[in-house]
C-alpha atoms as a PDB file:
ATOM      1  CA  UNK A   1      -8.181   6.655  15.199  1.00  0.00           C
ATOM      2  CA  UNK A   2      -4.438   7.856  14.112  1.00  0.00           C
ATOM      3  CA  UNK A   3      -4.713  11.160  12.954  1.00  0.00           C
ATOM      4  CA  UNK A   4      -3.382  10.551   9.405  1.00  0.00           C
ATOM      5  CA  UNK A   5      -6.509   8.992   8.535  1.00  0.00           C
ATOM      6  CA  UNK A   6      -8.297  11.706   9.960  1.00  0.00           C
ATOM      7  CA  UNK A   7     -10.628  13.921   7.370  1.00  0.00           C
ATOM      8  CA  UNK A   8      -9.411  16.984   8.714  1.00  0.00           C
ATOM      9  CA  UNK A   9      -5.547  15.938   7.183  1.00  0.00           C
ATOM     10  CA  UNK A  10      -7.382  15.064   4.170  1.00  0.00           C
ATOM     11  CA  UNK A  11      -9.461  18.542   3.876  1.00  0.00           C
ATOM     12  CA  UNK A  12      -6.963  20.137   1.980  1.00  0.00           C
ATOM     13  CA  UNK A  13      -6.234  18.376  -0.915  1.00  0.00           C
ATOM     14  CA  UNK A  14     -10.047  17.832  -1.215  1.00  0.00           C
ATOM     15  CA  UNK A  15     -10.836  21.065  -1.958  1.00  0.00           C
ATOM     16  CA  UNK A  16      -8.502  21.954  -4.656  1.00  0.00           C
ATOM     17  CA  UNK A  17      -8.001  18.577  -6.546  1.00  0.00           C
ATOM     18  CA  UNK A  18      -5.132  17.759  -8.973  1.00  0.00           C
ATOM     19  CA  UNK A  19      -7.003  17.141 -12.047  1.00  0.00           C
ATOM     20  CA  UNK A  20      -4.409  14.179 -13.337  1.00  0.00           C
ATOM     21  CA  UNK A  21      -4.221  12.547 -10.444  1.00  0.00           C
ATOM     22  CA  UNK A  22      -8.404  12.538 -10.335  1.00  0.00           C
ATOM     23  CA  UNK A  23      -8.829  11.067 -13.172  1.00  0.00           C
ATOM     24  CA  UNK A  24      -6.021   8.248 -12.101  1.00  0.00           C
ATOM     25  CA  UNK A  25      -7.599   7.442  -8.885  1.00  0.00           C
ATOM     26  CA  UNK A  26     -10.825   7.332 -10.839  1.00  0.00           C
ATOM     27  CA  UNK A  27      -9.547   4.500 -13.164  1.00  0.00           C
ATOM     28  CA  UNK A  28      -8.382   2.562  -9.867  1.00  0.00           C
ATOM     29  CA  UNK A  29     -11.841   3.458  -8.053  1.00  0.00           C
ATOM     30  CA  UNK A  30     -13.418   1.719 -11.428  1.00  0.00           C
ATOM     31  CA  UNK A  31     -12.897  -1.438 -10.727  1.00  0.00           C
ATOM     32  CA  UNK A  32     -15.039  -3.809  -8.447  1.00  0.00           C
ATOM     33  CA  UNK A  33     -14.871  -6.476  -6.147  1.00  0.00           C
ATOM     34  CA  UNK A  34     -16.502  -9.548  -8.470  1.00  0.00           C
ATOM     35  CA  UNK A  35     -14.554  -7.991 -12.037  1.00  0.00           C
ATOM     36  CA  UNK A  36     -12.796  -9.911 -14.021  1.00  0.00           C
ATOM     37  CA  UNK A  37      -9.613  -7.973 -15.740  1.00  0.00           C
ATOM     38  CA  UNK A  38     -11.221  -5.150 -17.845  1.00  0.00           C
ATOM     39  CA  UNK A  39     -10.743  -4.361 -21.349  1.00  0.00           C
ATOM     40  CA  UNK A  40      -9.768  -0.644 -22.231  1.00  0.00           C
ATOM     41  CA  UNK A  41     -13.552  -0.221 -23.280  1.00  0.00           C
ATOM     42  CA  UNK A  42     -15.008  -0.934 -20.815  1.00  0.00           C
ATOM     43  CA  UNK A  43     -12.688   1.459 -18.592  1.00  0.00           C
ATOM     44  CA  UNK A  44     -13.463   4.372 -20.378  1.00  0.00           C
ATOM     45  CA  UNK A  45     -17.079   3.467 -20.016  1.00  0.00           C
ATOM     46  CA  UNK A  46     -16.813   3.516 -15.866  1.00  0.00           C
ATOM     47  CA  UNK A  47     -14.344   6.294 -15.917  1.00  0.00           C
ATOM     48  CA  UNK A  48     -16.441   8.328 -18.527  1.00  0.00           C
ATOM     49  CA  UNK A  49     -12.364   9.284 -19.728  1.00  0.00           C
ATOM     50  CA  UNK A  50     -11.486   9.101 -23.283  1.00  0.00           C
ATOM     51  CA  UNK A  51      -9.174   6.370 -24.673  1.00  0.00           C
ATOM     52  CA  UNK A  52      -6.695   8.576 -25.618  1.00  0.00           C
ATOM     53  CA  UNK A  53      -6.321  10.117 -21.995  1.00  0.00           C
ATOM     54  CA  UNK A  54      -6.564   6.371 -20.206  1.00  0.00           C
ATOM     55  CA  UNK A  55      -3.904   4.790 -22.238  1.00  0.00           C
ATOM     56  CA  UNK A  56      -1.855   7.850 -20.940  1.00  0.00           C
ATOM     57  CA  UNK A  57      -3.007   7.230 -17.509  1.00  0.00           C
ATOM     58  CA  UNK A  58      -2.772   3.961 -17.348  1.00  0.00           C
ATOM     59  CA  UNK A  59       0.806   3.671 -18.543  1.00  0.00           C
ATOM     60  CA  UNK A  60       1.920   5.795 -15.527  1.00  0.00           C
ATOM     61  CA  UNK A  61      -0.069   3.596 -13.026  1.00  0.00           C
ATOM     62  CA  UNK A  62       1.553   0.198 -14.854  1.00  0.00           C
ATOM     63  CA  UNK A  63       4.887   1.636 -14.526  1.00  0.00           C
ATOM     64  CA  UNK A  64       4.709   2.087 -11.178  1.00  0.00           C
ATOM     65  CA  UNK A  65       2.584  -1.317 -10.847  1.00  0.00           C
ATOM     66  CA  UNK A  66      -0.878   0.063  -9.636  1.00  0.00           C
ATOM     67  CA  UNK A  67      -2.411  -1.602 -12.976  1.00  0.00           C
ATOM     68  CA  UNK A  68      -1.146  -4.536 -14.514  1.00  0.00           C
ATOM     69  CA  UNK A  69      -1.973  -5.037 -18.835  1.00  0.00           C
ATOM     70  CA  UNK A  70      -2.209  -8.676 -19.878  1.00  0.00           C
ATOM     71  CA  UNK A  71      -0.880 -10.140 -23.001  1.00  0.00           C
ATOM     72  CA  UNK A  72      -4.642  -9.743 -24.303  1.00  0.00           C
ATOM     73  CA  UNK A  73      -4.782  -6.068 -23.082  1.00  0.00           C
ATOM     74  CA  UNK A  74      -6.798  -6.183 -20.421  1.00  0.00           C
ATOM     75  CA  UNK A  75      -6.456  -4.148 -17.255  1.00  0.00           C
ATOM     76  CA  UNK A  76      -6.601  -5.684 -13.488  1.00  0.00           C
ATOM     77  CA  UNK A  77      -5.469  -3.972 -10.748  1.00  0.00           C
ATOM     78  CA  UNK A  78      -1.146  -3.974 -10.026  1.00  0.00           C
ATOM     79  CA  UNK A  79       0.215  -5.672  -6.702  1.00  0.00           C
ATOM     80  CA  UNK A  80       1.074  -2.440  -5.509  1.00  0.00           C
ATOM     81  CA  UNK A  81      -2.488  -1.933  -4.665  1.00  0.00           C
ATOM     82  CA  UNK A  82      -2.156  -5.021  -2.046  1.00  0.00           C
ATOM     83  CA  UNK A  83       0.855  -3.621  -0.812  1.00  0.00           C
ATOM     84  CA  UNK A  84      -1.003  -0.292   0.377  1.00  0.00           C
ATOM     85  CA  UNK A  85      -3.182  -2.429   1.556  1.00  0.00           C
ATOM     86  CA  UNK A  86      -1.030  -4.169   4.313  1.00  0.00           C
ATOM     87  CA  UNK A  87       0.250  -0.865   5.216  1.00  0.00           C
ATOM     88  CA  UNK A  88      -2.863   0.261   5.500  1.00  0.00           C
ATOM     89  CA  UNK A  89      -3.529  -2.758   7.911  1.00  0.00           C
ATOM     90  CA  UNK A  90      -0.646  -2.280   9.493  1.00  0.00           C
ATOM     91  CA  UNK A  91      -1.264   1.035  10.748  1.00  0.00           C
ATOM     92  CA  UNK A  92      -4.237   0.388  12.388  1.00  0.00           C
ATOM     93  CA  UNK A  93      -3.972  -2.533  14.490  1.00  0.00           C
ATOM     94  CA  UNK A  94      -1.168  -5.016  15.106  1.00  0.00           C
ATOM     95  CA  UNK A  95      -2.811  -8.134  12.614  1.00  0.00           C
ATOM     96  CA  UNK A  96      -0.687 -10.279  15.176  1.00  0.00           C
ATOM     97  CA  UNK A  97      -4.242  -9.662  18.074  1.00  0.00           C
ATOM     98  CA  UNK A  98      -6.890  -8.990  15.694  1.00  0.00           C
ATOM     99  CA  UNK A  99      -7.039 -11.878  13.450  1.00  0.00           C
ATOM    100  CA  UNK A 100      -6.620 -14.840  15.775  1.00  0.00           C
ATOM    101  CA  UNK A 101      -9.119 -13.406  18.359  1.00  0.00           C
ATOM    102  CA  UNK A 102     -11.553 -13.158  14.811  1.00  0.00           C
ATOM    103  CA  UNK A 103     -10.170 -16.715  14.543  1.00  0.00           C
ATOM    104  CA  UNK A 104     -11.536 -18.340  17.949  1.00  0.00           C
ATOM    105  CA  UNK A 105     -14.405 -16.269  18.165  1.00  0.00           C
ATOM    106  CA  UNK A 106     -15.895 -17.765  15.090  1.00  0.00           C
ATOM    107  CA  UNK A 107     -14.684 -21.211  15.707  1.00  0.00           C
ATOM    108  CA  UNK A 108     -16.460 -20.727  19.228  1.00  0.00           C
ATOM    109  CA  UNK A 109     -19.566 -19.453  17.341  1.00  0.00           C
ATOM    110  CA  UNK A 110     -19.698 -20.494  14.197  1.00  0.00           C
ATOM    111  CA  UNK A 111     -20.439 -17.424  12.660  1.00  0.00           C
ATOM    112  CA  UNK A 112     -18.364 -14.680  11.004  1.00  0.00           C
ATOM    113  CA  UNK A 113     -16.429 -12.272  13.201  1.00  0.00           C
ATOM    114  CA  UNK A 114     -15.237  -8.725  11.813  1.00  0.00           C
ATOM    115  CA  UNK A 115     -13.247  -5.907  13.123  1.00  0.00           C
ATOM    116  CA  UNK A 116     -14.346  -2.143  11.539  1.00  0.00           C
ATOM    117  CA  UNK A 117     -12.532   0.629  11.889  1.00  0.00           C
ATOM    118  CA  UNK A 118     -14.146   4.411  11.274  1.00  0.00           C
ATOM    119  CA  UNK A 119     -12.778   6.379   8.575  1.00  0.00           C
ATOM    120  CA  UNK A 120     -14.229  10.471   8.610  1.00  0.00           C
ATOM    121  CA  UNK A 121     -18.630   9.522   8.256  1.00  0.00           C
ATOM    122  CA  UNK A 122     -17.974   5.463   7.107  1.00  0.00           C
ATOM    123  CA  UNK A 123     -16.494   2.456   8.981  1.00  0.00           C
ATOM    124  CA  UNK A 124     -14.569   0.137   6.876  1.00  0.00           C
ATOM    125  CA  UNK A 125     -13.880  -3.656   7.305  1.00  0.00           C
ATOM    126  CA  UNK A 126     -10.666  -4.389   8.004  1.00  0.00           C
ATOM    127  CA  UNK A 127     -10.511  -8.169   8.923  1.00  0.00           C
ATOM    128  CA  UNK A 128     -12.795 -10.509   8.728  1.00  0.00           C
ATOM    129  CA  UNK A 129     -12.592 -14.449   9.216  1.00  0.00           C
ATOM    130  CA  UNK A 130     -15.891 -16.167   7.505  1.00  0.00           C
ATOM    131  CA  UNK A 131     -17.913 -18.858   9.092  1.00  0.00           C
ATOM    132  CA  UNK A 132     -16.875 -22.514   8.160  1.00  0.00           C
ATOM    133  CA  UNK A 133     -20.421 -23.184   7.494  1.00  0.00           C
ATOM    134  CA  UNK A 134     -22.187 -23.432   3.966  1.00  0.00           C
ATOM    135  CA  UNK A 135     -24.811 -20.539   5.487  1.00  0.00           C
ATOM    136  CA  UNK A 136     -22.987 -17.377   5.978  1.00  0.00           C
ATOM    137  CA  UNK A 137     -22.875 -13.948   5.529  1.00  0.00           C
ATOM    138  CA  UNK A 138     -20.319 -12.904   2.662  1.00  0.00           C
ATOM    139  CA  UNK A 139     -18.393  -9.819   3.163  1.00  0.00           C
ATOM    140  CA  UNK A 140     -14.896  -8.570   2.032  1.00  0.00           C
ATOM    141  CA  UNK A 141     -12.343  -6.674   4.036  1.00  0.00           C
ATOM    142  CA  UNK A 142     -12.111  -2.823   2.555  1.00  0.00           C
ATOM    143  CA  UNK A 143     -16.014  -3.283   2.479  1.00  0.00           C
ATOM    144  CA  UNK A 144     -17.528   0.541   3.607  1.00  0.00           C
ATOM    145  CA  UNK A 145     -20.557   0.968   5.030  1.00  0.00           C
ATOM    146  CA  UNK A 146     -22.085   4.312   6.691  1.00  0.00           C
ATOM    147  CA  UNK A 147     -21.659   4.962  10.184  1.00  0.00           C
ATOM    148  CA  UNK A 148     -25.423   5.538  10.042  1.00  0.00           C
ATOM    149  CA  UNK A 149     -26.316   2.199   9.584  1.00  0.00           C
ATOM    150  CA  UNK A 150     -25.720  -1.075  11.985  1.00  0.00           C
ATOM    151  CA  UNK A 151     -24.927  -2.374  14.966  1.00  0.00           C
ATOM    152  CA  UNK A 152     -20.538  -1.615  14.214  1.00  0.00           C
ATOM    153  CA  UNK A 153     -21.729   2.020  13.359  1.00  0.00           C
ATOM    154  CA  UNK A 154     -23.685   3.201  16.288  1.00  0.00           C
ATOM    155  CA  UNK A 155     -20.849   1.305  18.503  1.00  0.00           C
ATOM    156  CA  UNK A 156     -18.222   3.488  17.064  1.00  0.00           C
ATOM    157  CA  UNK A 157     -20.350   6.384  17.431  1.00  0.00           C
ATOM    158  CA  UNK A 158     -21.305   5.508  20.992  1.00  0.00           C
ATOM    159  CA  UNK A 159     -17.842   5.456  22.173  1.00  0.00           C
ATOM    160  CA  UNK A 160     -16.052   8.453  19.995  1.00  0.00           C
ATOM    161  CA  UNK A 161     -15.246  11.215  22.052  1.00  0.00           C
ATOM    162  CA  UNK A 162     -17.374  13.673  22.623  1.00  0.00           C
ATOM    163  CA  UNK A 163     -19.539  11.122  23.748  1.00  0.00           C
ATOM    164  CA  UNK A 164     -23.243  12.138  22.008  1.00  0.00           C
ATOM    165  CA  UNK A 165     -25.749  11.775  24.176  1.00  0.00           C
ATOM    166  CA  UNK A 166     -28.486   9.917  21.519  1.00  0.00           C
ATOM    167  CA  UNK A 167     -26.238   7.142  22.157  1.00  0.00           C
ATOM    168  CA  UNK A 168     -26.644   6.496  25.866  1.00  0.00           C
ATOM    169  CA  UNK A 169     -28.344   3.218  25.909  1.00  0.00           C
ATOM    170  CA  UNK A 170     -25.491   1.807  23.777  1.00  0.00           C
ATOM    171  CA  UNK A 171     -22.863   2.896  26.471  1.00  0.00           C
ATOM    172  CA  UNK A 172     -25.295   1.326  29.059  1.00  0.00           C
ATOM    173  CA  UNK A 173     -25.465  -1.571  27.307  1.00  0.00           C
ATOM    174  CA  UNK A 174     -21.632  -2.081  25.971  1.00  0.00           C
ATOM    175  CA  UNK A 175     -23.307  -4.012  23.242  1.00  0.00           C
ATOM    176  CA  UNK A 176     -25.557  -3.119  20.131  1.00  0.00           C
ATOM    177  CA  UNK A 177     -27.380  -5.681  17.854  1.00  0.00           C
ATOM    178  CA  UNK A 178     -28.783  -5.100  14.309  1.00  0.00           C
ATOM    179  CA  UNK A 179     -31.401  -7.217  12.474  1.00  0.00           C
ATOM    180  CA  UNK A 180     -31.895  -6.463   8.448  1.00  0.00           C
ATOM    181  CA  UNK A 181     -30.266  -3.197   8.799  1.00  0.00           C
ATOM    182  CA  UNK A 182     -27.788  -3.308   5.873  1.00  0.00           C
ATOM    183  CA  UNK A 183     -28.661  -7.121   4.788  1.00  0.00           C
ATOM    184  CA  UNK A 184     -31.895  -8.915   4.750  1.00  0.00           C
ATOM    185  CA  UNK A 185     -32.086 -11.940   6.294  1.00  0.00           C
ATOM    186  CA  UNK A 186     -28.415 -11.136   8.143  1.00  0.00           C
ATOM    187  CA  UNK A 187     -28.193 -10.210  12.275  1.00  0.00           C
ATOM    188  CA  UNK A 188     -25.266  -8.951  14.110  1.00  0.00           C
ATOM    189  CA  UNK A 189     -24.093  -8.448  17.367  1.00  0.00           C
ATOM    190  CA  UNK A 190     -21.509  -5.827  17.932  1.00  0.00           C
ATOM    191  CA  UNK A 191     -18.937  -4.431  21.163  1.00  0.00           C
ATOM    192  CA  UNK A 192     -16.473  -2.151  21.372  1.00  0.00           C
ATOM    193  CA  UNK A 193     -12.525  -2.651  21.539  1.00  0.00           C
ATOM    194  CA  UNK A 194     -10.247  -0.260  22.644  1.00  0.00           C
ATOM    195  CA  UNK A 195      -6.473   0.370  22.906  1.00  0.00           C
ATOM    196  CA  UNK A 196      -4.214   3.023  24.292  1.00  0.00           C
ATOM    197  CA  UNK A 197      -5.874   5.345  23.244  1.00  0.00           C
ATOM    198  CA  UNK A 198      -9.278   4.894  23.421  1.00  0.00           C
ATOM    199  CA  UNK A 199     -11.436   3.106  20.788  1.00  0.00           C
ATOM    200  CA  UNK A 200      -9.354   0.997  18.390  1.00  0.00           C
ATOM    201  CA  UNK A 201     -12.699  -0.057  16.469  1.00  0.00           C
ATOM    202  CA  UNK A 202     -15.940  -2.351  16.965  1.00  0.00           C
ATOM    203  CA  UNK A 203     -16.274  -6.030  16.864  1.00  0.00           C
ATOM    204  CA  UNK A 204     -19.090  -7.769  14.581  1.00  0.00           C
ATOM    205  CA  UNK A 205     -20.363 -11.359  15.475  1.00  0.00           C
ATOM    206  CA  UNK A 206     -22.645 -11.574  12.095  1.00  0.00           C
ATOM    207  CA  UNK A 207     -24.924 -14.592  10.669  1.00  0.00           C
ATOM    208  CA  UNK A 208     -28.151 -15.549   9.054  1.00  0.00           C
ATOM    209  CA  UNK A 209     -31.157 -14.702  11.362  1.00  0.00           C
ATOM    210  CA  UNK A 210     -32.019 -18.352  11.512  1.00  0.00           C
ATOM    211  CA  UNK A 211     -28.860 -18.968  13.703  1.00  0.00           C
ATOM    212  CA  UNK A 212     -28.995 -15.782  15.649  1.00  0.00           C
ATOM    213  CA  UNK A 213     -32.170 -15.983  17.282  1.00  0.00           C
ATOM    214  CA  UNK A 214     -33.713 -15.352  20.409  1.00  0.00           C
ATOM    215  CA  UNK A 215     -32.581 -18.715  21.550  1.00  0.00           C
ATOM    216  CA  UNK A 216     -28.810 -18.115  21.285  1.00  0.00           C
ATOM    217  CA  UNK A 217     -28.470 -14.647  21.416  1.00  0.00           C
ATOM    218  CA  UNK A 218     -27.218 -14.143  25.234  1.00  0.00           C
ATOM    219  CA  UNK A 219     -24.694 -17.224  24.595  1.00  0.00           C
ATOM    220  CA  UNK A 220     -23.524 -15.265  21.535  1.00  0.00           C
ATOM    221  CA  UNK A 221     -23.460 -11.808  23.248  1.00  0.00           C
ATOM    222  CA  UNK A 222     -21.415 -13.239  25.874  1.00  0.00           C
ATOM    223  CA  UNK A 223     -19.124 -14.564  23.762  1.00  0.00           C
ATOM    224  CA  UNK A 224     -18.704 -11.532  21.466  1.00  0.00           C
ATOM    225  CA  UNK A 225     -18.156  -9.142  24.813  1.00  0.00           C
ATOM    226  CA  UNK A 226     -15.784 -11.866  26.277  1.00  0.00           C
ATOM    227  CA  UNK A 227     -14.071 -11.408  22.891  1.00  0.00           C
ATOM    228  CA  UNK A 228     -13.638  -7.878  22.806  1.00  0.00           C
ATOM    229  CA  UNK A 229     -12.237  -7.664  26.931  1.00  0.00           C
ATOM    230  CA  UNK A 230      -9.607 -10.141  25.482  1.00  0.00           C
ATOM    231  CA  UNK A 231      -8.954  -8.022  22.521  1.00  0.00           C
ATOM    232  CA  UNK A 232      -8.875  -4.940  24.617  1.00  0.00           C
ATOM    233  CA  UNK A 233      -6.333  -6.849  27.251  1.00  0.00           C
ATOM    234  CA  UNK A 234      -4.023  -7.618  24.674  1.00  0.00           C
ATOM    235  CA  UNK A 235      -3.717  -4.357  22.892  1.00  0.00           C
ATOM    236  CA  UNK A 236      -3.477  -2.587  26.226  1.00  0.00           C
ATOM    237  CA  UNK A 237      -1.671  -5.076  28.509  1.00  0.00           C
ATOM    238  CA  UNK A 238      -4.534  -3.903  31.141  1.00  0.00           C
ATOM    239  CA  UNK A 239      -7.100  -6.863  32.283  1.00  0.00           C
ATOM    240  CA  UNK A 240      -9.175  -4.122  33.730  1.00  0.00           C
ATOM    241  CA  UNK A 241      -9.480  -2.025  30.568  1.00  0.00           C
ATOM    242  CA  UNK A 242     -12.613  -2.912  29.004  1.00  0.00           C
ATOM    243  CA  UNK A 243     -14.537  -2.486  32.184  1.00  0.00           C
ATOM    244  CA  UNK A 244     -12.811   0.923  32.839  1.00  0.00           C
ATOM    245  CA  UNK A 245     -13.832   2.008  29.337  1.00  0.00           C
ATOM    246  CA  UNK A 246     -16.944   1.224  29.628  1.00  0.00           C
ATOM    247  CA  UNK A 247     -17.515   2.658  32.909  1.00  0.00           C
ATOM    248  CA  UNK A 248     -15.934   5.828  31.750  1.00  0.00           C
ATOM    249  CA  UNK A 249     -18.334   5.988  28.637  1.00  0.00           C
ATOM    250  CA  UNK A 250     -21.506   5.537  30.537  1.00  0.00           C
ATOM    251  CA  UNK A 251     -20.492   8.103  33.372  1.00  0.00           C
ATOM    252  CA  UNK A 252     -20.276  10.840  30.314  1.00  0.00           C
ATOM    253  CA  UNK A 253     -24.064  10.694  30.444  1.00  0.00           C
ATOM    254  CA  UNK A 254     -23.934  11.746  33.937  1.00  0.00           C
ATOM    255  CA  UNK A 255     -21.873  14.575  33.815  1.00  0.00           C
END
């Protein structure tokens, strides 16, 4: 993981936090995923700020265009939001390997692929290309999830260096599977990808348990590890790199 995005650059600023800028990133942190543009109301009732100090506020974020204000008043969040967001993307992974490998892997399966990325103790979505079928599992790139829990999670922990030993079997294995973990009713199967230099993130087949069953699961883990030596290939220009990786992580337990 580049070490901007590290929570050791971060540790810092945590500890002795700019009380303006809090409360800003507090009104941005506000809003979720399903809102629909937010009235100053019900702002100040998420933010717990006064309406005196988030009109203040959130005339500095609409100038520089991290909140928009409708004609009726109401507050969404400003395009320059999105535009952090593609830097964001940018500076993790080329988009130009990722997404079309999450392309033809679900097209092969007909489930959802993902690619998660670990940021300090979470692991956040970064692409995702949904199933074409009306049964799927929903989930949003930026979603965050623990490292604690899934199949993605103990993959990234499995192959972070130091290598901790509680995670030998998923070395072994190169591949980790979750059942009702996070979602009922949703399984996943999981690998790792890695670049230059070393992990780049893990790989998420995910569907309804109905389609993932016992039945298919070796087709599916097949495809989802073919996927991720492809991935791996073209980040690295190295056919041989997943198998070295994974070599490399097991050996650790050995040593």
């Amino acid at each position: 993981m580049p070490a901007h995005l590290s929570r050791s650059a971060t540790s810092s600023s945590t500890h002795n936090p700019v009380a303006a800028v809090e409360r800003a990133l507090t009104i941005l942190a506000a809003f979720r995923a399903e809102d629909r543009p937010l009235s100053l109301a019900e702002l100040a009732g998420r933010t717990r700020l006064s309406k005196a100090t988030l009109l203040r506020l959130a005339s500095t974020l609409e100038a520089y265009q991290f909140l928009y204000r409708d004609a009726q008043g109401l507050y969404s969040l400003g395009v320059k939001n999105l535009e952090l967001a593609m830097i964001y993307q940018s500076m993790i992974e080329p988009i130009d390997v990722i997404v079309p490998a999450l392309r033809a892997l679900s097209a092969r399966t007909g489930e959802s692929a993902s690619f998660m990325v670990r940021q300090g103790d979470v692991r956040v979505c970064l692409y995702r290309i949904e199933s074409h079928k009306a049964l799927r599992v929903h989930l949003r790139p930026g979603s965050i999830v623990p490292l604690s829990k899934g199949a993605a999670g103990r993959i990234i922990l499995a192959f972070s260096s130091p290598f901790d030993p509680r995670y030998a079997a998923v070395r072994k294995a190169g591949v980790d599977y979750s059942t009702a973990e996070i979602t009922d009713g949703v399984a996943s199967i999981c690998a790792p990808i890695f670049d230059h230099q070393g992990l780049a993130g893990a790989l998420a087949l995910s569907g309804p348990q109905s389609r993932m069953n016992a039945a298919h699961i070796k087709t599916l883990t097949r495809h989802v590890l073919k996927a991720a030596a492809d991935m791996t290939r073209d980040l690295t220009g190295d056919d041989s790199r997943f198998k070295r990786e994974l070599k490399i992580a097991r050996a650790a337990d050995l040593s």
